[in-house]
PDB file of N, CA and C in Angstrom:
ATOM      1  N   UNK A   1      15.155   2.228   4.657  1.00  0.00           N
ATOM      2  CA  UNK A   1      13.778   2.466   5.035  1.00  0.00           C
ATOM      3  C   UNK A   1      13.655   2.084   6.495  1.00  0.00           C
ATOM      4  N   UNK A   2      12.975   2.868   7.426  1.00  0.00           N
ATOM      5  CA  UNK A   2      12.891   2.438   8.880  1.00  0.00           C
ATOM      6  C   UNK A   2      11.352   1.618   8.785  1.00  0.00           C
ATOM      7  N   UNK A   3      11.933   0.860  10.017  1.00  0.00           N
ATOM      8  CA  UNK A   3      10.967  -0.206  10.580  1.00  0.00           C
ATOM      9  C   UNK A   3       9.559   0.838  10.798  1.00  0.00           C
ATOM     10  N   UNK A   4       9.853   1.245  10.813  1.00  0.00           N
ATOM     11  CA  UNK A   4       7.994   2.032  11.164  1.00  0.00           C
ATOM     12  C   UNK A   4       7.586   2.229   9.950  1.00  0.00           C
ATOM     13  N   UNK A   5       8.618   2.957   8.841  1.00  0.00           N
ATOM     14  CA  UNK A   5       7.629   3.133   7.493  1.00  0.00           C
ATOM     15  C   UNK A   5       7.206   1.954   6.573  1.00  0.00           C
ATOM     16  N   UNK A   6       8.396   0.958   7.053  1.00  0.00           N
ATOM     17  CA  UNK A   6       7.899  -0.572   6.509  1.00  0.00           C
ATOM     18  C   UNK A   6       6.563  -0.713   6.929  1.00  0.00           C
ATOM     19  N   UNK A   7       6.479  -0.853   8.282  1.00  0.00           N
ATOM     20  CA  UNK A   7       5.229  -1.284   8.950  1.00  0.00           C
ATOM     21  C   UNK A   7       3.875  -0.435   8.437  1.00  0.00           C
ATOM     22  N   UNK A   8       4.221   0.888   8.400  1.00  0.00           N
ATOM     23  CA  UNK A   8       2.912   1.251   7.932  1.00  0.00           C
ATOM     24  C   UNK A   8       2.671   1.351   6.376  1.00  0.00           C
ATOM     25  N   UNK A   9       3.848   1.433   5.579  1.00  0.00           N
ATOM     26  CA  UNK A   9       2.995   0.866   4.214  1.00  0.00           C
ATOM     27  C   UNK A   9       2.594  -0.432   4.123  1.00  0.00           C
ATOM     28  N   UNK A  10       2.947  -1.939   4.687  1.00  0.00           N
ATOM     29  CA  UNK A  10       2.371  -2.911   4.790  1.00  0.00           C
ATOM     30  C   UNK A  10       1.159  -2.725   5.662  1.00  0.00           C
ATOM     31  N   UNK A  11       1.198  -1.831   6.591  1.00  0.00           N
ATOM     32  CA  UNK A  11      -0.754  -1.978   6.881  1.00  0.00           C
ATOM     33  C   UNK A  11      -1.591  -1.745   5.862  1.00  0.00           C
ATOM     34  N   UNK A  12      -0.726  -0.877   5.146  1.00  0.00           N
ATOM     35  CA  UNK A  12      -2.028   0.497   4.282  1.00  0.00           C
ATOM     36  C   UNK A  12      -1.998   0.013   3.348  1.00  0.00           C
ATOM     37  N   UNK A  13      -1.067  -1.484   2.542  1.00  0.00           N
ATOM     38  CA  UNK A  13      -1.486  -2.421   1.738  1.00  0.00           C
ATOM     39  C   UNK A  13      -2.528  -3.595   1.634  1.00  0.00           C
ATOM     40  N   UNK A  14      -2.205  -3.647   2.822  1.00  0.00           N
ATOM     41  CA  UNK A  14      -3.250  -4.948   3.614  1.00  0.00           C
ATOM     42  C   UNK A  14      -4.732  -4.321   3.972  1.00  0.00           C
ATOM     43  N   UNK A  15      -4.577  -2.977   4.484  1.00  0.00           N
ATOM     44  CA  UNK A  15      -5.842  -2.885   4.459  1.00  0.00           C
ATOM     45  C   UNK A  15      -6.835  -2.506   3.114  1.00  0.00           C
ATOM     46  N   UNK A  16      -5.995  -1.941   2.496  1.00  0.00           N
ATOM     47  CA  UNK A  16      -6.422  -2.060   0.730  1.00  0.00           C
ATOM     48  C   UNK A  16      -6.894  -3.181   0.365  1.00  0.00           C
ATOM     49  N   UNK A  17      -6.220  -3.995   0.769  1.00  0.00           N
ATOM     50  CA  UNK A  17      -6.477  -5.404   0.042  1.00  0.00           C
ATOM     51  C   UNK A  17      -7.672  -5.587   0.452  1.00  0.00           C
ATOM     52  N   UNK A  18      -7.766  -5.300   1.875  1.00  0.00           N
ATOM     53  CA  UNK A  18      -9.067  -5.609   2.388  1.00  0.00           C
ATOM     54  C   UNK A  18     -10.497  -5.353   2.038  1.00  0.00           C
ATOM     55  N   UNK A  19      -9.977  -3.401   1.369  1.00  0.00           N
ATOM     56  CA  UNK A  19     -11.050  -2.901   1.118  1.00  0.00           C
ATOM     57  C   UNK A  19     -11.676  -3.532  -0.258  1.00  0.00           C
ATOM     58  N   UNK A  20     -10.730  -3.566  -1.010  1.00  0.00           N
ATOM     59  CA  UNK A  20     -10.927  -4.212  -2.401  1.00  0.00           C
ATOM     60  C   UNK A  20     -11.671  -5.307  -2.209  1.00  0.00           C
ATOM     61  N   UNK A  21     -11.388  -6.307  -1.486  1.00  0.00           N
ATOM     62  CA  UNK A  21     -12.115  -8.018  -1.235  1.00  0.00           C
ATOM     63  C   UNK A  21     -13.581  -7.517  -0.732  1.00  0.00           C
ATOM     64  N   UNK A  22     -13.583  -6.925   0.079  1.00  0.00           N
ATOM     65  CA  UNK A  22     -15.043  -6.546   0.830  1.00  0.00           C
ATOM     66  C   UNK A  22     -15.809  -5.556  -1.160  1.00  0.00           C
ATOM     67  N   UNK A  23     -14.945  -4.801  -0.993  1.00  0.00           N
ATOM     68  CA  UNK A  23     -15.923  -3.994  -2.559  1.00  0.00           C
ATOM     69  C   UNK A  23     -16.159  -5.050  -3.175  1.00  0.00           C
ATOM     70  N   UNK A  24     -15.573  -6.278  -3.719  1.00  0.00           N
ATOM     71  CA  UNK A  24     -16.015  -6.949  -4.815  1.00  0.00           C
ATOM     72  C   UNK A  24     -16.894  -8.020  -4.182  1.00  0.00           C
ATOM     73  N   UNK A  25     -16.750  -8.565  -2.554  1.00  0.00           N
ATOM     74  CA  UNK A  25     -17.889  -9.134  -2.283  1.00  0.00           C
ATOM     75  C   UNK A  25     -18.976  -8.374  -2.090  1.00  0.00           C
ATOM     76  N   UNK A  26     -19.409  -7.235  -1.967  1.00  0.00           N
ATOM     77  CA  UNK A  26     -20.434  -6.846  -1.227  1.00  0.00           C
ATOM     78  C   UNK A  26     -21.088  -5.991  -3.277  1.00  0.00           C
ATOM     79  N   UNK A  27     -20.461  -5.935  -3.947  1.00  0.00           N
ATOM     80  CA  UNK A  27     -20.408  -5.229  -5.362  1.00  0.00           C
ATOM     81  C   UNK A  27     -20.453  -3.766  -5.289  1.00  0.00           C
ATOM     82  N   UNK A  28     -19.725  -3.045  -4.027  1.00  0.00           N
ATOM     83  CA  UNK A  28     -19.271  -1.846  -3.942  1.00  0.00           C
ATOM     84  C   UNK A  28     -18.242  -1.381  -4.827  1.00  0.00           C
ATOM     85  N   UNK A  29     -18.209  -0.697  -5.740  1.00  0.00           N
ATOM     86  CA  UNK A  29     -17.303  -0.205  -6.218  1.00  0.00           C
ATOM     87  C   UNK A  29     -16.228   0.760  -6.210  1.00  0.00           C
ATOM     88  N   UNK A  30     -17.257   1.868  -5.305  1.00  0.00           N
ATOM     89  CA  UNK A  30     -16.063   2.791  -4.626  1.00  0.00           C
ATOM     90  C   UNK A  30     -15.154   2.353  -3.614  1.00  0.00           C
ATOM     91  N   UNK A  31     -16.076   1.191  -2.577  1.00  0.00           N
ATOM     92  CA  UNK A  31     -14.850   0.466  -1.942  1.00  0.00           C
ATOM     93  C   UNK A  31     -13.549  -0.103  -2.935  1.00  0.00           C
ATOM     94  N   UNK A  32     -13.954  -0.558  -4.002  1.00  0.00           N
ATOM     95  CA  UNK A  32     -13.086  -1.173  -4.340  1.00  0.00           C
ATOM     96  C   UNK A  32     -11.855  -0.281  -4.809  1.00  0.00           C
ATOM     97  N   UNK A  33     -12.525   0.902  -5.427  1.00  0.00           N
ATOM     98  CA  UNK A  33     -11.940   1.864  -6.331  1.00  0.00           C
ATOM     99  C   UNK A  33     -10.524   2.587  -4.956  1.00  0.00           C
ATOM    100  N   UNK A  34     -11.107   2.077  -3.698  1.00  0.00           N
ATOM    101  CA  UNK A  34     -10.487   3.102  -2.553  1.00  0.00           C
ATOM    102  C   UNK A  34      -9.349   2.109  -2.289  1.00  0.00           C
ATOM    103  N   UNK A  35      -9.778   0.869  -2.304  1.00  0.00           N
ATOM    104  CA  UNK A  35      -8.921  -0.536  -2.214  1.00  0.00           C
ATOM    105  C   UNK A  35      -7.694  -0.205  -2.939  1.00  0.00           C
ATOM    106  N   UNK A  36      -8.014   0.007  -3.971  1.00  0.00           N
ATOM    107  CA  UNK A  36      -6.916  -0.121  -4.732  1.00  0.00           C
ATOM    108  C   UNK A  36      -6.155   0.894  -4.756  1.00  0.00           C
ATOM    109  N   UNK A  37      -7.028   2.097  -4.759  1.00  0.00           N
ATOM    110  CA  UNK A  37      -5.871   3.331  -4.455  1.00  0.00           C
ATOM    111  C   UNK A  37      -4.973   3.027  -3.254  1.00  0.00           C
ATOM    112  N   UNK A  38      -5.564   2.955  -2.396  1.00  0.00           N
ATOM    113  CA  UNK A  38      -4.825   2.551  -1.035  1.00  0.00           C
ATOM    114  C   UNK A  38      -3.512   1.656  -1.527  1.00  0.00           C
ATOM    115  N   UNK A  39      -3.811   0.498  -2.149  1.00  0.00           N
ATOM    116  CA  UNK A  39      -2.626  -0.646  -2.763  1.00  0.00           C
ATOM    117  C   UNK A  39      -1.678   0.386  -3.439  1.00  0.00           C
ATOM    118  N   UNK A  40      -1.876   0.638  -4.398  1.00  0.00           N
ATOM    119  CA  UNK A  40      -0.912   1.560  -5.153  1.00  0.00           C
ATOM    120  C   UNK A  40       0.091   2.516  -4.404  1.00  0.00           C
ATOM    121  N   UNK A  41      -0.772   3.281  -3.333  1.00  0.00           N
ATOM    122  CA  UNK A  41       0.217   4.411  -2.451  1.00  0.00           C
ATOM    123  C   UNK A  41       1.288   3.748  -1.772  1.00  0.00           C
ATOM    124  N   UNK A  42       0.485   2.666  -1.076  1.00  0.00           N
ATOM    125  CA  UNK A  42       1.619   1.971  -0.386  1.00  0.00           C
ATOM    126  C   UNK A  42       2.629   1.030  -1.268  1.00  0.00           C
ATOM    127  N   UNK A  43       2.697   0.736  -1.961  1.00  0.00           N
ATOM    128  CA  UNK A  43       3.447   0.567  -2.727  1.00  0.00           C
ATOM    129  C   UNK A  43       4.819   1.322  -3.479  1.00  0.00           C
ATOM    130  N   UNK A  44       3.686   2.591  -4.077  1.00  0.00           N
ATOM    131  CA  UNK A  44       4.571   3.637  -4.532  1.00  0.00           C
ATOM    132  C   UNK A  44       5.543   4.493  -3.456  1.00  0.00           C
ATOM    133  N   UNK A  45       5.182   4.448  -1.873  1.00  0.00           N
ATOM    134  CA  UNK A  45       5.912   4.737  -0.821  1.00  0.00           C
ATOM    135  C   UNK A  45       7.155   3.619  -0.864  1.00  0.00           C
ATOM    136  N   UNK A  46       6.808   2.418  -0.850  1.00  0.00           N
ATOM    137  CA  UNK A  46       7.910   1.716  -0.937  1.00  0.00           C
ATOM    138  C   UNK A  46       8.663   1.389  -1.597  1.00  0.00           C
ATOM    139  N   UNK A  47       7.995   1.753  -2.856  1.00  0.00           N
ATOM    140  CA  UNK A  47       9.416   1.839  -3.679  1.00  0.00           C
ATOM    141  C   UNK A  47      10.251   3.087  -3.750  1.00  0.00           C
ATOM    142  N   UNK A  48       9.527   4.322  -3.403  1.00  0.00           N
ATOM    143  CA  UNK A  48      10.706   5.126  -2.708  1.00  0.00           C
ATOM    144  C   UNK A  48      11.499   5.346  -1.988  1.00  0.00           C
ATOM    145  N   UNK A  49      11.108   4.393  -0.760  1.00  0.00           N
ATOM    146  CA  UNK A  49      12.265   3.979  -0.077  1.00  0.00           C
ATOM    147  C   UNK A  49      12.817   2.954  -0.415  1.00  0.00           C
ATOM    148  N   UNK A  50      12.571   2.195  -1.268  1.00  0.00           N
ATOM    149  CA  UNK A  50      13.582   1.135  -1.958  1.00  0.00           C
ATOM    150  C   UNK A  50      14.852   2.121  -2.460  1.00  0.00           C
ATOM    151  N   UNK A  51      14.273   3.154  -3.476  1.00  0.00           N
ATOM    152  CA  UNK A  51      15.331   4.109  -3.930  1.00  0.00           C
ATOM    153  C   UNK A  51      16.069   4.620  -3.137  1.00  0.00           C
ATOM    154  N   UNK A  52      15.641   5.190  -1.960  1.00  0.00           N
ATOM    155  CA  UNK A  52      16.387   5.822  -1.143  1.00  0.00           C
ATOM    156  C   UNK A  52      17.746   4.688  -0.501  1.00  0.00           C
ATOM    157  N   UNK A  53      17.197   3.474  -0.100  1.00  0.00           N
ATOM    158  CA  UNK A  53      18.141   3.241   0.678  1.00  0.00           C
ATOM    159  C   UNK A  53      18.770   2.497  -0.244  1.00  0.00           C
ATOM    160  N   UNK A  54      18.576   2.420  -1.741  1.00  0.00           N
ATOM    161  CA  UNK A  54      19.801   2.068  -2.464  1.00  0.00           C
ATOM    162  C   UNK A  54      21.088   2.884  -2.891  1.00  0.00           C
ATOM    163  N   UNK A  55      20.560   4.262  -2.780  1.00  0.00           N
ATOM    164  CA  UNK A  55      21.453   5.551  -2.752  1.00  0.00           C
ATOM    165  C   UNK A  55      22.248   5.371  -1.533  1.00  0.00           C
ATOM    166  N   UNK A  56      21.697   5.078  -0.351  1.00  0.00           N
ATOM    167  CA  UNK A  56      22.382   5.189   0.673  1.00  0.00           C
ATOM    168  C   UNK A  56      23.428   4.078   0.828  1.00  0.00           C
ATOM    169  N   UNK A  57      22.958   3.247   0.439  1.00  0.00           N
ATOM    170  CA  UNK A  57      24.047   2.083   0.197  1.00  0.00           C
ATOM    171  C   UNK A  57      25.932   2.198  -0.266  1.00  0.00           C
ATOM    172  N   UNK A  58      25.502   3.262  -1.555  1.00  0.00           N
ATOM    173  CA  UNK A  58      26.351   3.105  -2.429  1.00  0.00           C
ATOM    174  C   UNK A  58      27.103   4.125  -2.033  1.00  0.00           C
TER     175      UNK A  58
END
């Protein structure tokens, strides 16, 4: 996985996180609902490049 796609799925986690904390303080729900989607993508990006560069490994 390259340093840039690291970097931007850890933004686009963090800022999820963010959105989520602000939805549940403020009792927005679509924020929250966006929060979390956001968490999930970046995630699910990284574990595709988890896959990838375990292929590449081997």
């Amino acid at each position: 996985m390259g340093l840039d796609d690291k970097i931007e799925n850890k933004a686009q986690e963090a800022t999820g996180e963010a959105k989520q904390t602000i939805g549940e303080a403020t009792d927005d729900k679509e924020l929250q609902a966006e929060g979390k989607a956001d968490q999930r993508s970046a995630n699910l990006k990284q574990a595709g490049q988890k896959i990838k560069d375990a292929f590449r490994r081997k």
